[in-house]
Protein backbone atom coordinates (compact mmCIF):
# COMPACT_ATOMS: atom_id res chain seq x y z
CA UNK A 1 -28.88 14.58 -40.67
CA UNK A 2 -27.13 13.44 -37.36
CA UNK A 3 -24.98 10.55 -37.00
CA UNK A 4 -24.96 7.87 -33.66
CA UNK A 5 -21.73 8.39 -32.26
CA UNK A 6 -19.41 5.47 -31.63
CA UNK A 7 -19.71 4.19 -28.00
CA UNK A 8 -17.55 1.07 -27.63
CA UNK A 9 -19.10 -1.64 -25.83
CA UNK A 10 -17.06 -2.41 -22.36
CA UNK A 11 -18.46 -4.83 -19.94
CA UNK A 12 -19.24 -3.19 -16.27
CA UNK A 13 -17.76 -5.92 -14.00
CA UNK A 14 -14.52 -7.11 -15.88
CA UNK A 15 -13.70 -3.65 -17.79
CA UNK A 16 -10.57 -4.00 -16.19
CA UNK A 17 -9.61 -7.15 -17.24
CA UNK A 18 -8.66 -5.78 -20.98
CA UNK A 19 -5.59 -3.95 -20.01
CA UNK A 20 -2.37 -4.71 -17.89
CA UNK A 21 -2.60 -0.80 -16.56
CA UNK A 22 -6.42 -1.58 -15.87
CA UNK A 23 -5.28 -4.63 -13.89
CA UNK A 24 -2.15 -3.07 -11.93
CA UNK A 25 -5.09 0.29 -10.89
CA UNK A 26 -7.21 -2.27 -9.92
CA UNK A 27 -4.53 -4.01 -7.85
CA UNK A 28 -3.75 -0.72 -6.02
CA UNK A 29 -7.26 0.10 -4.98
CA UNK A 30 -8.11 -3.34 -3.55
CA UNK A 31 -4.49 -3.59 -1.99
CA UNK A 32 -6.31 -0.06 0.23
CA UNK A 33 -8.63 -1.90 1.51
CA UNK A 34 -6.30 -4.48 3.32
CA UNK A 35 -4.40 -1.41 4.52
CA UNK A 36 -6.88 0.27 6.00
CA UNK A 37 -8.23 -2.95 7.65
CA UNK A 38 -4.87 -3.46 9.39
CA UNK A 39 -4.93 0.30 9.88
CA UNK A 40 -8.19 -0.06 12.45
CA UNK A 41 -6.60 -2.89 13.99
CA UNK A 42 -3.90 -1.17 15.45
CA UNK A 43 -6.39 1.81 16.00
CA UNK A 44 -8.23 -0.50 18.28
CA UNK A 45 -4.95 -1.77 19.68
CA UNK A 46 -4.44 1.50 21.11
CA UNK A 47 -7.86 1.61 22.64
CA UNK A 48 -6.82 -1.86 24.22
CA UNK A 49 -4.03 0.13 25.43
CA UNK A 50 -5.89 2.47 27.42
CA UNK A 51 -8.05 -0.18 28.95
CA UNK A 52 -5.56 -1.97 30.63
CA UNK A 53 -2.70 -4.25 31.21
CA UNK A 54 -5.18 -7.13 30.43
CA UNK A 55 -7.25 -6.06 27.77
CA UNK A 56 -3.94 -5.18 25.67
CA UNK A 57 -2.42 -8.94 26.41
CA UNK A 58 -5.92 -9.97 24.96
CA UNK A 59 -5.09 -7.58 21.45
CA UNK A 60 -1.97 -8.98 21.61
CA UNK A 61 -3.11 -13.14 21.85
CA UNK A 62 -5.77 -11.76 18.94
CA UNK A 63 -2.77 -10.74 16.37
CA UNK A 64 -1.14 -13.57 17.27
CA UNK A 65 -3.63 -16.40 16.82
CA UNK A 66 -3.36 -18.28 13.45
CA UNK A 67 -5.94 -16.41 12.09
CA UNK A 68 -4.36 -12.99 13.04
CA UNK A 69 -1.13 -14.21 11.88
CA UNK A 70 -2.45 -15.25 8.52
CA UNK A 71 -3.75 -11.69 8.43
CA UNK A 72 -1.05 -9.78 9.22
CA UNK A 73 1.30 -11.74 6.32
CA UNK A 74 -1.81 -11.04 3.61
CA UNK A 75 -1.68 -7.10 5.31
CA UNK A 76 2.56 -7.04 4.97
CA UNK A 77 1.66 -8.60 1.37
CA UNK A 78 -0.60 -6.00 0.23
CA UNK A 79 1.13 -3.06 1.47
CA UNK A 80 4.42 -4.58 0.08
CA UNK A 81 2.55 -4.35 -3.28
CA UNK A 82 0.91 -1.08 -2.58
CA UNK A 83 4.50 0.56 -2.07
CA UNK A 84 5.80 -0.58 -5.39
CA UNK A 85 2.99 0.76 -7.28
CA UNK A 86 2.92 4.15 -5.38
CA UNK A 87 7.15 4.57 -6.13
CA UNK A 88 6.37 3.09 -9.79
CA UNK A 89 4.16 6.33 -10.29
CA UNK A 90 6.30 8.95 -8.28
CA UNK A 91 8.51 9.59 -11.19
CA UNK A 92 5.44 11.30 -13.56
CA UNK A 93 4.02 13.17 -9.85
CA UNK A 94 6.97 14.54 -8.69
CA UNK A 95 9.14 15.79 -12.10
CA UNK A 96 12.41 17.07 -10.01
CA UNK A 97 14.45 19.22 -12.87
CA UNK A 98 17.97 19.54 -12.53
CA UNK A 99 19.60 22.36 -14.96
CA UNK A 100 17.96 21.63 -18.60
CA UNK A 101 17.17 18.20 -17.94
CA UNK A 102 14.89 15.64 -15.64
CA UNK A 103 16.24 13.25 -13.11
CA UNK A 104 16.01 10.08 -14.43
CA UNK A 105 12.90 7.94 -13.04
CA UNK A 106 14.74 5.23 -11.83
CA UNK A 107 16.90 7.74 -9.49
CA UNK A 108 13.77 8.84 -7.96
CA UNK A 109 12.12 5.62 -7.66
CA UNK A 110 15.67 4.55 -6.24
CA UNK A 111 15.83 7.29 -3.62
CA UNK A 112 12.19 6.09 -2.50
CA UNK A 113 13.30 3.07 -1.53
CA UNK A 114 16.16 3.79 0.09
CA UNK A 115 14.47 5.96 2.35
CA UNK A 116 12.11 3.60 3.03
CA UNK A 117 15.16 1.13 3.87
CA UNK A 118 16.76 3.66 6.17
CA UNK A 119 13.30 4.61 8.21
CA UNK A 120 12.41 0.93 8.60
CA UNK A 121 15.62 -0.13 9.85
CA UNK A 122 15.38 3.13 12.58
CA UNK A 123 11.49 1.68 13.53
CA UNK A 124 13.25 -2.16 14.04
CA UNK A 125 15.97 -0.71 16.05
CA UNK A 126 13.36 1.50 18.05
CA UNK A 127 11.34 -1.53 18.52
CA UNK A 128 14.48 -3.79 19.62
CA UNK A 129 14.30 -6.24 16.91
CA UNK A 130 17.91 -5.08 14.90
């Protein structure tokens, strides 16, 4: 005599809607796609480079038509977002033991964004803006 096993029902195209981790993996993954849109523009921006004095001042008007603009906010949005969930997870990937113990989580996730801070601030000054 065999028995059905349990299978619990879970709906194919909102599965993730049931739980706040579900929503937050969710978030991540569709936060990649933005990233690696904005990724291929700049790719292509380099092309432009290579083409010419004119074809790059024609990238250039591109990023910054409204439409491009309004792009490149949702893109800074996005990867804003993607950063915090890749340092909210850093903590459980990289375990960094000190004597007997753990460094605390927060430390880590700290030290993340500082460094992040510090190399953005270099890449403003590099580009002239600080």
């Amino acid at each position: 005599m065999s028995r059905k096993p349990y299978v619990r029902q879970m709906s194919k195209t909102s599965w993730f809607l049931t739980h706040s981790r579900y929503k937050h993996y969710i978030l991540h993954e569709v936060t990649c796609i933005f990233i690696a849109i904005y990724a291929v523009i700049l790719i292509f921006g380099l092309f432009r480079l290579g083409q010419g004095p004119e074809a790059w001042q024609g990238w250039l008007d591109g990023l910054r038509s409204p439409l491009g603009v309004i792009f490149q906010i949702l893109a800074f949005g996005f990867a804003m977002i993607h950063t915090w969930s890749w340092f909210k997870v850093v903590p459980q990937a990289m375990r960094i033991q000190r004597g007997e113990s753990f460094v605390p989580g927060n430390l880590i996730i700290g030290a993340h964004y500082g460094v992040l801070a510090i190399i953005s601030l270099f890449v403003l000054i590099l580009a002239g803006v600080a």
